[in-house]
C-alpha atoms as a PDB file:
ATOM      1  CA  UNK A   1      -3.630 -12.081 -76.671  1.00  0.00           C
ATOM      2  CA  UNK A   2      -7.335 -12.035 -74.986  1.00  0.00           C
ATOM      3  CA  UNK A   3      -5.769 -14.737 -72.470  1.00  0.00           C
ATOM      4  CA  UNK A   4      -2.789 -11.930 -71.443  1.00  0.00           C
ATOM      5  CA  UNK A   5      -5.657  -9.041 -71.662  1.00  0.00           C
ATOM      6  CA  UNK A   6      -8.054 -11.509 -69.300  1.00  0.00           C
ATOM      7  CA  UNK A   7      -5.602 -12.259 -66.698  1.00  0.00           C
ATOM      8  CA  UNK A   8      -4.905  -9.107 -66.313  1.00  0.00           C
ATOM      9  CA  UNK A   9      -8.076  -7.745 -65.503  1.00  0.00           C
ATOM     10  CA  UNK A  10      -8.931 -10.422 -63.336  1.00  0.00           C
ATOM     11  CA  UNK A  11      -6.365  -8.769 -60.947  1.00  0.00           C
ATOM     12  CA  UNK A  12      -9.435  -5.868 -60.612  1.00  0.00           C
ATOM     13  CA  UNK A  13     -12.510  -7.648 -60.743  1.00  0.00           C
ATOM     14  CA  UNK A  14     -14.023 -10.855 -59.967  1.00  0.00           C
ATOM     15  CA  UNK A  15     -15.927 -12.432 -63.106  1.00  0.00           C
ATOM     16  CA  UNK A  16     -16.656 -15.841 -63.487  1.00  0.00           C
ATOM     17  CA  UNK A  17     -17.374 -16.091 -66.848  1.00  0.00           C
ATOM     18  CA  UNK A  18     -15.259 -16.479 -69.913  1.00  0.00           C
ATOM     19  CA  UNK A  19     -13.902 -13.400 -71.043  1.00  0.00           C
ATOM     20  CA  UNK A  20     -14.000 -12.893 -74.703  1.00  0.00           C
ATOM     21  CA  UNK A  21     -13.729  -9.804 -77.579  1.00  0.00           C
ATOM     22  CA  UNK A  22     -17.831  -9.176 -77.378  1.00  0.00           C
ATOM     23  CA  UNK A  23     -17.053  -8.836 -73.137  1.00  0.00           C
ATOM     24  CA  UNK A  24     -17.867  -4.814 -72.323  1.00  0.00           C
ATOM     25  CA  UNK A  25     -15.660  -3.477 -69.596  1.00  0.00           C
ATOM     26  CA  UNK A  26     -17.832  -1.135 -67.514  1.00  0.00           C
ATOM     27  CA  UNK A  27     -20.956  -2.872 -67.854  1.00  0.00           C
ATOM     28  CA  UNK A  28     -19.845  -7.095 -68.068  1.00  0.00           C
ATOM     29  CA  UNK A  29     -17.000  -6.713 -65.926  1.00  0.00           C
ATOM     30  CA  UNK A  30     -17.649  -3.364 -63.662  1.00  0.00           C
ATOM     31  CA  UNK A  31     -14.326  -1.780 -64.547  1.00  0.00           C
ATOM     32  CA  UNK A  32     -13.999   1.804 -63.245  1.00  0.00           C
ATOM     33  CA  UNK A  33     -12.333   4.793 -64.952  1.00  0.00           C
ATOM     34  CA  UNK A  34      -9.570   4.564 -62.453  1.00  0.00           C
ATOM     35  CA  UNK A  35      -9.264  -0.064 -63.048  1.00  0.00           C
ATOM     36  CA  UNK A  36      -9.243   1.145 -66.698  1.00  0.00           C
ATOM     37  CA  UNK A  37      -6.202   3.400 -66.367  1.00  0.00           C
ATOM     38  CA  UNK A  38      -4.234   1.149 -64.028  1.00  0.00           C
ATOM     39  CA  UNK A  39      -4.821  -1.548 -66.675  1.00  0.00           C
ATOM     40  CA  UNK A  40      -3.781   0.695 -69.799  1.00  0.00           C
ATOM     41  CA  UNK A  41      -0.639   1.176 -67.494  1.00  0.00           C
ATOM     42  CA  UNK A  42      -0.196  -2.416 -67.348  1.00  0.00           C
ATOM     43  CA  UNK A  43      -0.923  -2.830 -71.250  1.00  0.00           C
ATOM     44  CA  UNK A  44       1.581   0.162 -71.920  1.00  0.00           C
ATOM     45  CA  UNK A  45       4.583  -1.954 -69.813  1.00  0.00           C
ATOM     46  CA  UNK A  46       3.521  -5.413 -70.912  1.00  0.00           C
ATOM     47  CA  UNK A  47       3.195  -4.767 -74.884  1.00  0.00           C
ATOM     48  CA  UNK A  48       5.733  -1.828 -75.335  1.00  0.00           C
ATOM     49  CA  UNK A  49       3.073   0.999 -76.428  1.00  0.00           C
ATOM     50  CA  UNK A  50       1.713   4.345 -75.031  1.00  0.00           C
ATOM     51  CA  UNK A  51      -1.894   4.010 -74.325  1.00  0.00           C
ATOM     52  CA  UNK A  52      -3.564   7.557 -73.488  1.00  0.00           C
ATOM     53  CA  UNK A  53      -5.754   7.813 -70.827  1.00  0.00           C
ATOM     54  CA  UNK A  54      -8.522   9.581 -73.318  1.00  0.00           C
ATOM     55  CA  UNK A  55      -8.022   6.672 -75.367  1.00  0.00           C
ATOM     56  CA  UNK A  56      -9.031   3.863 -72.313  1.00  0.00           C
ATOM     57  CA  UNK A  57     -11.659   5.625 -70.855  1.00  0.00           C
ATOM     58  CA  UNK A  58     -13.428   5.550 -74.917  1.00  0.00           C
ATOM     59  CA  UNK A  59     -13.552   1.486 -75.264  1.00  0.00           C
ATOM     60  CA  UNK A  60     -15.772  -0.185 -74.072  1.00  0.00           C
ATOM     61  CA  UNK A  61     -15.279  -4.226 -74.925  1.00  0.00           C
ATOM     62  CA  UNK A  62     -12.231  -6.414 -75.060  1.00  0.00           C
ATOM     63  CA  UNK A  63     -12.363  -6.094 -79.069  1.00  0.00           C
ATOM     64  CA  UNK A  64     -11.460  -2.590 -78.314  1.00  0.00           C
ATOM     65  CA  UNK A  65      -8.575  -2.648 -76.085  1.00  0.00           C
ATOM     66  CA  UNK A  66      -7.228  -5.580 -78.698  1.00  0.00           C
ATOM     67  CA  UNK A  67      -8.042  -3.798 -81.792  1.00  0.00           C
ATOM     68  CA  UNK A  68      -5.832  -1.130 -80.231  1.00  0.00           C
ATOM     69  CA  UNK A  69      -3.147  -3.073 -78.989  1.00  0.00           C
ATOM     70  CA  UNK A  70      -2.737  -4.401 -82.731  1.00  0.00           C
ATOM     71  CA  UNK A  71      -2.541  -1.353 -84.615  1.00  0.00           C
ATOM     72  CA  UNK A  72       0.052  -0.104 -81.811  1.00  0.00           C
ATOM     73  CA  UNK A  73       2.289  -3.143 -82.448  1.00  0.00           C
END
């Protein structure tokens, strides 16, 4: 699942290192508030659940967003 989650956000950023859990998204990768909801949108279509804005703009690694993405499945 952290490949799917990485190629996603590749479409917003440029990073050049490996992306994995312990990667932060506003400080590692520069993610905005407005990357992070266009990516929860593209979380909410690709895996089937509703992903609040509130609840985005409150992670703040890759463990997050998949810890989430679990539960919600």
């Amino acid at each position: 699942m952290i490949d799917k989650l990485s190629e996603m956000i590749k479409d917003y950023v440029e990073y050049d290192e490996p992306i994995t859990p312990e990667t932060t998204l506003r400080e590692d990768l520069g993610l905005s508030s407005l990357d992070l909801i266009n990516i929860a949108v593209e979380i909410e279509e690709k895996f089937g659940i509703e992903m609040p804005d509130k609840e985005i703009n409150g992670m703040n690694s890759m463990k997050d967003l998949l810890v989430y993405i679990e539960m919600k499945q």
